[in-house]
Protein backbone atom coordinates (compact mmCIF):
# COMPACT_ATOMS: atom_id res chain seq x y z
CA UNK A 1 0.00 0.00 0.00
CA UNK A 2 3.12 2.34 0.76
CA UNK A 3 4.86 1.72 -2.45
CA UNK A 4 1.36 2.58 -4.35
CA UNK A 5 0.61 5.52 -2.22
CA UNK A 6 3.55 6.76 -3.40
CA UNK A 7 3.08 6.16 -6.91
CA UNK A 8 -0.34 7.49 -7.35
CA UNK A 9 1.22 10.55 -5.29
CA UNK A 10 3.52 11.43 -7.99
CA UNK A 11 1.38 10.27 -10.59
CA UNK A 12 -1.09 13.01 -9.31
CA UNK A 13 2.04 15.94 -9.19
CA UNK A 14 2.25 14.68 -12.86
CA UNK A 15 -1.75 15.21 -14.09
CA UNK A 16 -2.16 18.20 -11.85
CA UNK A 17 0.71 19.92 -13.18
CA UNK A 18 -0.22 19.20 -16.73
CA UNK A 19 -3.82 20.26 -15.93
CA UNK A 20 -2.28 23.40 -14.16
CA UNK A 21 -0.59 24.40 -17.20
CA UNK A 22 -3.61 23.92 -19.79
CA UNK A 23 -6.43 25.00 -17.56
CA UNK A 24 -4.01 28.26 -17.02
CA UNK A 25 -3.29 29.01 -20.46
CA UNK A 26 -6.95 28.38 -21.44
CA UNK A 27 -8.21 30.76 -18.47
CA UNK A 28 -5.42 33.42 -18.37
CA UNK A 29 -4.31 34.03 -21.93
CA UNK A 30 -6.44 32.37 -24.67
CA UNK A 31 -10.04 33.52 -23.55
CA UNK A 32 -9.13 37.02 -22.12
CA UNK A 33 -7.53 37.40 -25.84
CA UNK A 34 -10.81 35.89 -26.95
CA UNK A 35 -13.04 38.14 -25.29
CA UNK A 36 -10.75 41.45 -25.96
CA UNK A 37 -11.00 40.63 -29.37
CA UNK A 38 -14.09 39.91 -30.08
CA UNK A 39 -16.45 41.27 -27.00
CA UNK A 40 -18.64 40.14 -24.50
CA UNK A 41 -21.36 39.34 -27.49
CA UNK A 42 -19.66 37.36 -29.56
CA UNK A 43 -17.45 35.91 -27.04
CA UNK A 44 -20.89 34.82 -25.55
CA UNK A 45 -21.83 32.97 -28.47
CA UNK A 46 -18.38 31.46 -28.48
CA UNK A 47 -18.51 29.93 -25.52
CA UNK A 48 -22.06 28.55 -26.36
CA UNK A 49 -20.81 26.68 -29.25
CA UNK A 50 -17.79 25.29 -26.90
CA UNK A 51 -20.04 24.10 -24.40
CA UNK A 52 -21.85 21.76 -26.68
CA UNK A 53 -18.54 20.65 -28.43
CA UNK A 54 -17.34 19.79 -24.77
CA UNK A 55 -20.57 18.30 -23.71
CA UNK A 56 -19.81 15.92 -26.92
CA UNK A 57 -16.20 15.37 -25.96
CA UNK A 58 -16.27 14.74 -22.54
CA UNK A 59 -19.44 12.40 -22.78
CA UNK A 60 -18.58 9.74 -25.76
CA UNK A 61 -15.10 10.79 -25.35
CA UNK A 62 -14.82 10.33 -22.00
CA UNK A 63 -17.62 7.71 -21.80
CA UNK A 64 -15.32 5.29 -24.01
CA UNK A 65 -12.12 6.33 -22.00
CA UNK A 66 -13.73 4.77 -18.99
CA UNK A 67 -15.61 2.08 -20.65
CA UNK A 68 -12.09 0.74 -21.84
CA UNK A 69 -10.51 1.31 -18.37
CA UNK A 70 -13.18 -1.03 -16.97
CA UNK A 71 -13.02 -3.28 -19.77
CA UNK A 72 -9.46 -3.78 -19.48
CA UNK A 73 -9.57 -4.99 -15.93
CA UNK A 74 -12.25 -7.14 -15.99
CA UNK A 75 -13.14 -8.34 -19.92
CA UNK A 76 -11.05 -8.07 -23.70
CA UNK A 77 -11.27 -5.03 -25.30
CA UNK A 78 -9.30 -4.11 -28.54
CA UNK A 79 -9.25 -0.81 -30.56
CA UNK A 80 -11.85 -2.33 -33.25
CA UNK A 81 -14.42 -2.18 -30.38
CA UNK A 82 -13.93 1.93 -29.27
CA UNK A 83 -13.26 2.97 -33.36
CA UNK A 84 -16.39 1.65 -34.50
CA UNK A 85 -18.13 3.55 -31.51
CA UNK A 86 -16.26 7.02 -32.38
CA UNK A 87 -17.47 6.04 -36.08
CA UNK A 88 -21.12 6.79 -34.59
CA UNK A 89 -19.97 9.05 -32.98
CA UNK A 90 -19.08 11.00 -35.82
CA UNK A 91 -21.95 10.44 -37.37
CA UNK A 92 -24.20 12.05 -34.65
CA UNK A 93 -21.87 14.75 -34.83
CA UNK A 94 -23.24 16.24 -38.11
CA UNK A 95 -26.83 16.84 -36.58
CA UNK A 96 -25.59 17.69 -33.33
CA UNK A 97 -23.28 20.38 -35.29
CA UNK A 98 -26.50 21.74 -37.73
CA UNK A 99 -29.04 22.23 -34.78
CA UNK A 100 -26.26 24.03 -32.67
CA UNK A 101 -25.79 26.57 -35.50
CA UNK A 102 -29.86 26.58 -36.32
CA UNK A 103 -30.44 28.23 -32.77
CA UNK A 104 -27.84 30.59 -33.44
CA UNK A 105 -30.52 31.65 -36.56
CA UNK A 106 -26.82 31.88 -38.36
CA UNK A 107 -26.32 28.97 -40.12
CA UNK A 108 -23.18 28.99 -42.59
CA UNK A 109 -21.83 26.30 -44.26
CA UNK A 110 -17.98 26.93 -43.57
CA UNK A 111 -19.16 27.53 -39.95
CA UNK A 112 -20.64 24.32 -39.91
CA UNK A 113 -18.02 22.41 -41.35
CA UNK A 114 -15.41 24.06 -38.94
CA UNK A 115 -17.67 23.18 -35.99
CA UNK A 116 -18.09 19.38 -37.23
CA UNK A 117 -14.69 18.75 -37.72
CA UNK A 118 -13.96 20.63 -34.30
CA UNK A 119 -16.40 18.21 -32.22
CA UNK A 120 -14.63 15.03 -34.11
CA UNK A 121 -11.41 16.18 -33.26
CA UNK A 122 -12.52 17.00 -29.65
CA UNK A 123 -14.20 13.29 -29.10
CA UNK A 124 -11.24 11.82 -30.22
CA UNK A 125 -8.91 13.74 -27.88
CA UNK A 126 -11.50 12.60 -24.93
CA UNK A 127 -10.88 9.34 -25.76
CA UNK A 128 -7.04 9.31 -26.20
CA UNK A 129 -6.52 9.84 -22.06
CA UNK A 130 -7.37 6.21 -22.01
CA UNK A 131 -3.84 5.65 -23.71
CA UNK A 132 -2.11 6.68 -20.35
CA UNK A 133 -4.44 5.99 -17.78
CA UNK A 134 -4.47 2.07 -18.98
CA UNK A 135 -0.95 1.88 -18.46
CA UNK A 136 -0.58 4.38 -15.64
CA UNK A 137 1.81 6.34 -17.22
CA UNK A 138 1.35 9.73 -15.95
CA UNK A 139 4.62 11.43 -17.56
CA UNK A 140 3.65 10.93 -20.68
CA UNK A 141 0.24 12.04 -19.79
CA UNK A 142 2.02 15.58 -18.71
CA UNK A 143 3.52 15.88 -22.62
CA UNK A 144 0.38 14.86 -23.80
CA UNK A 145 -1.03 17.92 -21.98
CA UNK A 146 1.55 20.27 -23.10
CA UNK A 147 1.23 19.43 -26.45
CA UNK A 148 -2.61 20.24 -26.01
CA UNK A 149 -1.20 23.64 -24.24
CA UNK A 150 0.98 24.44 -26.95
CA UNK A 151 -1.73 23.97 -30.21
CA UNK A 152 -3.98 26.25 -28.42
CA UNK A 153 -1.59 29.32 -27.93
CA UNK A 154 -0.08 28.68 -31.52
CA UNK A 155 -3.84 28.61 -32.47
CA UNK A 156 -3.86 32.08 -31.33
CA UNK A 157 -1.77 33.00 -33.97
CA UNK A 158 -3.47 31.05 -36.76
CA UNK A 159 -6.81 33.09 -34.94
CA UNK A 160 -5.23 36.39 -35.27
CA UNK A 161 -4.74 35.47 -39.29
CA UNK A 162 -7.23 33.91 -40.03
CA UNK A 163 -10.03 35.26 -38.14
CA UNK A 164 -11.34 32.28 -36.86
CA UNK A 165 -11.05 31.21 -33.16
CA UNK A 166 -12.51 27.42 -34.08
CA UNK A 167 -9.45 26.69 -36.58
CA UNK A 168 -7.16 28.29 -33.87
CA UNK A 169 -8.79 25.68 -31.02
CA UNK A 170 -9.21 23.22 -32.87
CA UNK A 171 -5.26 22.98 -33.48
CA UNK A 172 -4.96 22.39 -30.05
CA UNK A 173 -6.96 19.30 -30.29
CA UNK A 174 -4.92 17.91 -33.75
CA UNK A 175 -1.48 18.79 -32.04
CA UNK A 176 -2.23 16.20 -28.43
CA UNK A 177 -3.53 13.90 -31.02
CA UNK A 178 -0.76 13.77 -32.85
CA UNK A 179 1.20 13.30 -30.05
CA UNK A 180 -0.98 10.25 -28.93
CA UNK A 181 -0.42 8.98 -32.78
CA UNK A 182 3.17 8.38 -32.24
CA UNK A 183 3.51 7.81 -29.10
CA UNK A 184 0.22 5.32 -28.08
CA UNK A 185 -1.40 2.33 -30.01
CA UNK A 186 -5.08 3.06 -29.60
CA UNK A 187 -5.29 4.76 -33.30
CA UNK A 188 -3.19 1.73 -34.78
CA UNK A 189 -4.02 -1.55 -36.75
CA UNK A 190 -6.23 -3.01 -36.73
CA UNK A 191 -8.41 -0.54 -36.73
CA UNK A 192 -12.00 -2.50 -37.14
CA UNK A 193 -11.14 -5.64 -35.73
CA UNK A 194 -13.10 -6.15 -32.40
CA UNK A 195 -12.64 -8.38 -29.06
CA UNK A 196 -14.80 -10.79 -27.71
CA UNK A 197 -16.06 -8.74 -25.18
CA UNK A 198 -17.28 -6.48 -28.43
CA UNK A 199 -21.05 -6.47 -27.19
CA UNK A 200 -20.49 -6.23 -23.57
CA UNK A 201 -17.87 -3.12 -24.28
CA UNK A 202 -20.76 -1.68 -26.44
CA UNK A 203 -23.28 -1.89 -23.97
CA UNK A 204 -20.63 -0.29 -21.62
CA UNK A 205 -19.83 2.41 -23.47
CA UNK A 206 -23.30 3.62 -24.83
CA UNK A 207 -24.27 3.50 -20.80
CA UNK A 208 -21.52 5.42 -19.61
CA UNK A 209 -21.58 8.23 -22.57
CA UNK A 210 -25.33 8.61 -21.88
CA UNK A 211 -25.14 9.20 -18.58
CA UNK A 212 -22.17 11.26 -19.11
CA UNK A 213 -24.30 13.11 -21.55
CA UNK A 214 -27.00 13.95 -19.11
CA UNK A 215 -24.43 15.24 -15.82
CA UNK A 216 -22.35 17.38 -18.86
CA UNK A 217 -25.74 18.71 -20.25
CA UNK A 218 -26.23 20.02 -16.81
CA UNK A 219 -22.34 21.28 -16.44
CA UNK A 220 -22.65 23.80 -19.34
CA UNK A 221 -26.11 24.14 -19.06
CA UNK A 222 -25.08 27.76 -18.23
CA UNK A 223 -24.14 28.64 -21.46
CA UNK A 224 -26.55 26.66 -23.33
CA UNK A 225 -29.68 28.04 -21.56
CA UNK A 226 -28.24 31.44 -20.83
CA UNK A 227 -27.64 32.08 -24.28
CA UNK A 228 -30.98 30.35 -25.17
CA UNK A 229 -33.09 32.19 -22.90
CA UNK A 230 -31.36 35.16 -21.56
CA UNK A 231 -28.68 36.88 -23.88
CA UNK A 232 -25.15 36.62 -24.94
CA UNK A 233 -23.72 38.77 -23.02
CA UNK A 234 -24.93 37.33 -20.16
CA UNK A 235 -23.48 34.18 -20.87
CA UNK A 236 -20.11 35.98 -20.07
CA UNK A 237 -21.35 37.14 -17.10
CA UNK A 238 -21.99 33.90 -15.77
CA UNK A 239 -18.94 32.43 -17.21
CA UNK A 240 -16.38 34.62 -15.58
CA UNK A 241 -18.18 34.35 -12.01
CA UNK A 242 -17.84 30.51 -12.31
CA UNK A 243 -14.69 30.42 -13.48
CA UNK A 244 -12.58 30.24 -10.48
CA UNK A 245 -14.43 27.41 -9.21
CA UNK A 246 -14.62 25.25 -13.07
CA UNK A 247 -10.54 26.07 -13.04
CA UNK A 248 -9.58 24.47 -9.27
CA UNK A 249 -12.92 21.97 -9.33
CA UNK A 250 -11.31 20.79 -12.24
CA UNK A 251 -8.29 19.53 -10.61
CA UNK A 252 -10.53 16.48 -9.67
CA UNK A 253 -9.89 15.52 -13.55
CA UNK A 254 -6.32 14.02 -12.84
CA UNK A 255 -7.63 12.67 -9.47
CA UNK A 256 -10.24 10.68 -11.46
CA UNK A 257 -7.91 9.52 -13.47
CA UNK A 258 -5.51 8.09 -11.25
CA UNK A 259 -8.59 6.47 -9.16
CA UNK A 260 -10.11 4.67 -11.72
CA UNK A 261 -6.57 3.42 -12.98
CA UNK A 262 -5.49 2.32 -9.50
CA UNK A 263 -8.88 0.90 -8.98
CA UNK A 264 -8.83 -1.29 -11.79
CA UNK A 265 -4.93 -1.57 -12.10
CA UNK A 266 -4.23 -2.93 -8.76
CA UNK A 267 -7.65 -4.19 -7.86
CA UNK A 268 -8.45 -2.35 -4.65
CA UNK A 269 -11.26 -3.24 -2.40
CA UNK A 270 -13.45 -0.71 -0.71
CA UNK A 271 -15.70 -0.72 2.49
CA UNK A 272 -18.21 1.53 3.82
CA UNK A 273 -16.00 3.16 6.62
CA UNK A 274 -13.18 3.66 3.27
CA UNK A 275 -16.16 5.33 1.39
CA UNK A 276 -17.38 7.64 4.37
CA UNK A 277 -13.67 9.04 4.79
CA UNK A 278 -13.59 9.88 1.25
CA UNK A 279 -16.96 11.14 1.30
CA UNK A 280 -16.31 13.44 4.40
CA UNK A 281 -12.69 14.56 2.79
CA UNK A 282 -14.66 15.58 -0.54
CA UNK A 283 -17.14 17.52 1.30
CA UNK A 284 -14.74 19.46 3.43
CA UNK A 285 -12.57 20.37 0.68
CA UNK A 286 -15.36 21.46 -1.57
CA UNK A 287 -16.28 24.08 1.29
CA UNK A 288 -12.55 25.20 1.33
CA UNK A 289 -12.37 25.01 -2.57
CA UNK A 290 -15.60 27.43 -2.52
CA UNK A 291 -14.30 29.56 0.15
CA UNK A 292 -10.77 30.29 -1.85
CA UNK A 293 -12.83 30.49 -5.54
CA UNK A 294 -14.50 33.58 -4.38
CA UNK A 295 -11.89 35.23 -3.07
CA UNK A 296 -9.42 34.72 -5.94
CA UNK A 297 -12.36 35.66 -8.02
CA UNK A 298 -12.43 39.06 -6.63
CA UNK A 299 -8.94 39.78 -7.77
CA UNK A 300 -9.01 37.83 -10.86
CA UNK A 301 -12.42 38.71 -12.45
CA UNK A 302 -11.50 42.44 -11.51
CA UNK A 303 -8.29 42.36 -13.60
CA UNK A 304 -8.88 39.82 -16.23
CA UNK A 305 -12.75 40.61 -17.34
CA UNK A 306 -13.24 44.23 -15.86
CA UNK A 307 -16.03 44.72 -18.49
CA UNK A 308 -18.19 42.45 -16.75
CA UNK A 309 -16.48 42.58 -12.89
CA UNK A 310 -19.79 44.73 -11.67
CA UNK A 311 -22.31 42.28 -12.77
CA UNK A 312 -20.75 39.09 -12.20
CA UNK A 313 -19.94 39.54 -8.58
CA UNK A 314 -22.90 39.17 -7.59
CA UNK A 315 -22.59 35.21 -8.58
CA UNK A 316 -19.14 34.47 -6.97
CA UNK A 317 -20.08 32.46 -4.06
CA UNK A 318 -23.53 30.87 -5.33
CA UNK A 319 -22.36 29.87 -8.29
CA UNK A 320 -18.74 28.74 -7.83
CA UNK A 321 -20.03 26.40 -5.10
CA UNK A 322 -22.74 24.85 -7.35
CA UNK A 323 -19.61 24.19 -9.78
CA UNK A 324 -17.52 22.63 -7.45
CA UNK A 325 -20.02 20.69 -5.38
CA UNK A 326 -20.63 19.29 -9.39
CA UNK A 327 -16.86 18.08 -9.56
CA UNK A 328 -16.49 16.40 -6.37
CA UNK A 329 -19.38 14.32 -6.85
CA UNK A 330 -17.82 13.00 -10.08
CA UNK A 331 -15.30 12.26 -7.81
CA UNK A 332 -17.46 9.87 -5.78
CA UNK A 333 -19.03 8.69 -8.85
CA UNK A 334 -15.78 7.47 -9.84
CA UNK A 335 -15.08 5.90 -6.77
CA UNK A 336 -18.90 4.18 -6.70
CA UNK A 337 -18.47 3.08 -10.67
CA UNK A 338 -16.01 0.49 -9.80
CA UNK A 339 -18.60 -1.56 -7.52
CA UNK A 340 -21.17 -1.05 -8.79
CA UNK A 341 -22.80 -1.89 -12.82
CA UNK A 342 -22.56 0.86 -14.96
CA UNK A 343 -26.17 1.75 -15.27
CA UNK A 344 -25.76 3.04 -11.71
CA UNK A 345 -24.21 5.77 -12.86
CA UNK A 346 -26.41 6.70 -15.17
CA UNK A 347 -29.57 6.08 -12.80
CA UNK A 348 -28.05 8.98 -10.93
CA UNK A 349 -27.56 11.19 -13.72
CA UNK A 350 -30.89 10.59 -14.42
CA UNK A 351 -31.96 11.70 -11.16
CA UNK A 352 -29.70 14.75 -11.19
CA UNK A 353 -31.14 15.94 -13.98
CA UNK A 354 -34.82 15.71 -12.91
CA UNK A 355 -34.33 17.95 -9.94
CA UNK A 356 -32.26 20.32 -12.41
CA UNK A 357 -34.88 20.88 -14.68
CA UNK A 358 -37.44 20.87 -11.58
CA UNK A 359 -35.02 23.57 -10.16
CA UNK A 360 -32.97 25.59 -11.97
CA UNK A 361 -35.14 25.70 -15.47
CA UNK A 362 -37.66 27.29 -14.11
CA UNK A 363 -35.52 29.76 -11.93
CA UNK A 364 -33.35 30.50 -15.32
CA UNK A 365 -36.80 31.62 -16.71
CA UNK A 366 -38.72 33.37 -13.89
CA UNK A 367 -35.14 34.95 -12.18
CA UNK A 368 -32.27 35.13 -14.46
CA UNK A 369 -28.82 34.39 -13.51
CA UNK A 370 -29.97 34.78 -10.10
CA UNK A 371 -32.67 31.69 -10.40
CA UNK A 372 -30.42 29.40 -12.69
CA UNK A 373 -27.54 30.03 -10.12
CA UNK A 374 -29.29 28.93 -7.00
CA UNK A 375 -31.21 26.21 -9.07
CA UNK A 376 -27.82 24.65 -9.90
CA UNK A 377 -26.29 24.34 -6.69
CA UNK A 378 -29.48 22.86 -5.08
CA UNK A 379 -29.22 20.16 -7.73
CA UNK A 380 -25.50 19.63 -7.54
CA UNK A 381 -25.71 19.27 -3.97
CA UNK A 382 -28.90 17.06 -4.36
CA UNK A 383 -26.49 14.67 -6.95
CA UNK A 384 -23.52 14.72 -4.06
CA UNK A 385 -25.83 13.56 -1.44
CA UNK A 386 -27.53 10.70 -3.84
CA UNK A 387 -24.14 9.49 -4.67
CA UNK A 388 -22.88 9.04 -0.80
CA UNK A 389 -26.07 7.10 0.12
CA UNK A 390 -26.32 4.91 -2.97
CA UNK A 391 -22.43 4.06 -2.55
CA UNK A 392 -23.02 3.20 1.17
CA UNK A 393 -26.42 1.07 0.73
CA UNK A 394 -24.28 -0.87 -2.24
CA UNK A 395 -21.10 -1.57 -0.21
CA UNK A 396 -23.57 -2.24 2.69
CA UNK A 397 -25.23 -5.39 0.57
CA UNK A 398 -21.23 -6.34 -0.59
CA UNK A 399 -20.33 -6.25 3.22
């Protein structure tokens, strides 16, 4: 247990410092350049069409990153199986991209073709974590992140010539997967050729990206509905008084990571007083987390977005804790997803997402910012409270 400790421990130095540096670069120099150069408006709208290109990403992406993890400690798997699922993935990616432009009423078809190719590229790089995280290797994981880093600030160049910020983020994306090209085997031959496991991987996958669909729905549902039902410019607003929060909430990222892969790598067993701790430690440091977001967004908002500092203040400590309370229940959820099936998971997104549209739907439409911000932390909370009981009943009937 010592010698793994200290494994994971620098395993996490290695993801957190490569999240550090992306997140950062992202946060502090690519969308204040973004929103200087093209206003809170259009920046608005920007954002809106990243949200649902990360709500694609980081729920078949992502979905069939885990799905393999679990597959790989407990069935066959092989690259034919995950390909043919991006393949549909892709395909659901051309409607997903023409409805996203139709409700901008601004439907072009460069724009379009940018935004498809954009999403692809974006699952894809979801996906590739699994390439380190199945072989717990962590430093290559930190390159894998830089090169990430490094497309997106040379994309602000190719932005700044071209006059398109999706080309410029999208390099980004091509650049880490390029990286993964040379240096992994999940985009090598055979491509098509599938495991024995192919139908129970498939079932996996499609369970996991659903429900991953539904919790990432309700992550960016700020953007979405803000832009849908408020304005714009108001999605900035929102934006910058979560962002504190998204940036150090998201620091759970590499800690999923390196769960799951221990999890499943070195076939840990869990118990209900394990589960509690863990449970109790999440809890405490999403007060703390909360606590700090606000008062680094103070400074930070004030200096980095002063066009919208007055009006997003307001938000800072309702709305970074309904972000981070999100995160650390993902945490759990991790945790929860290796003893339990995977429908589980999705049973609870399910759930979450009831009392979100109960909640914070209706408080988007009768209140603003003000009703969509208290809606979502009531329904984060609600999902970090379902995911402690249902992982304690469940190792209660293992015990």
């Amino acid at each position: 247990m010592k010698k793994i400790f200290l494994s994971a421990s620098k395993d996490m130095i290695f993801s957190m410092l490569g999240l550090l540096l992306y997140n950062g670069v992202m946060q502090l120099v690519v969308y204040p350049y973004l929103n200087d150069s093209m206003g809170a408006g259009p920046f608005g709208t920007a954002l809106y069409i990243l949200s649902v290109v990360s709500i694609m990403g980081s729920s078949f992406g992502s979905g069939a990153s885990y799905s393999r993890m679990v597959a790989h400690s407990e069935r066959t798997e092989a690259n034919g199986d995950y390909n043919r699922f991006l393949l549909q993935i892709f395909a659901l990616s051309v409607p997903v991209s023409f409805v996203t432009l139709m409700v901008l009423t601004d439907f072009e078809i460069g724009l379009f073709v940018l935004l498809f190719l954009l999403m692809v590229f974006s699952v894809c790089r979801y996906y590739a974590d699994v390439q380190f995280r199945m072989t717990i290797r962590f430093k290559e994981y930190f390159l894998y992140l830089v090169s990430l880093t490094v497309g997106n600030l040379v994309g602000l160049g190719i932005f700044k010539l071209t006059g398109s910020w999706i080309v410029g983020i999208m390099f980004g994306e091509i650049l880490a997967l390029v990286f993964v090209l040379f240096t992994g085997s999940i985009f090598r031959k055979p491509f098509l050729a599938v495991s024995d496991s192919y139908h129970e991987n498939m079932k996996s996958v499609w369970t996991l990206s659903i429900s991953n669909l539904v919790s990432n729905f309700i992550l960016n549902s700020d953007r979405i509905l803000i832009r849908t039902l408020i304005g714009a410019s108001e999605v900035t607003v929102f934006y910058t008084a979560t962002l504190i929060g998204k940036m150090v909430a998201m620091f759970t990222s590499p800690l999923n990571g390196i769960i799951i892969s221990y999890l499943t790598g070195y076939k840990i067993k869990l118990d209900r007083k394990r589960f509690s701790f863990a449970s109790l430690v999440m809890f405490v440091m999403a007060i703390v987390i909360t606590a700090c977001s606000v008062i680094v967004s103070e400074f930070f908002v004030r200096i980095m977005y002063p066009n919208v500092y007055d009006m997003a203040r307001d938000y800072f400590i309702v709305a970074n804790a309904g972000q981070v309370f999100y995160f650390m229940s993902g945490s759990l959820m991790v945790i929860v997803l290796k003893f339990t099936k995977e429908n589980m998971q999705l049973i609870i997104n399910i759930c979450h997402l009831v009392v979100f549209a109960l909640l914070a739907v209706p408080g988007a439409v009768i209140y603003g910012l003000s009703g969509l911000a208290y809606g979502l932390l009531a329904a984060n909370l609600f999902r970090f409270v379902l995911v402690v009981v249902i992982g304690m009943v469940q190792l209660g009937k293992a015990e």
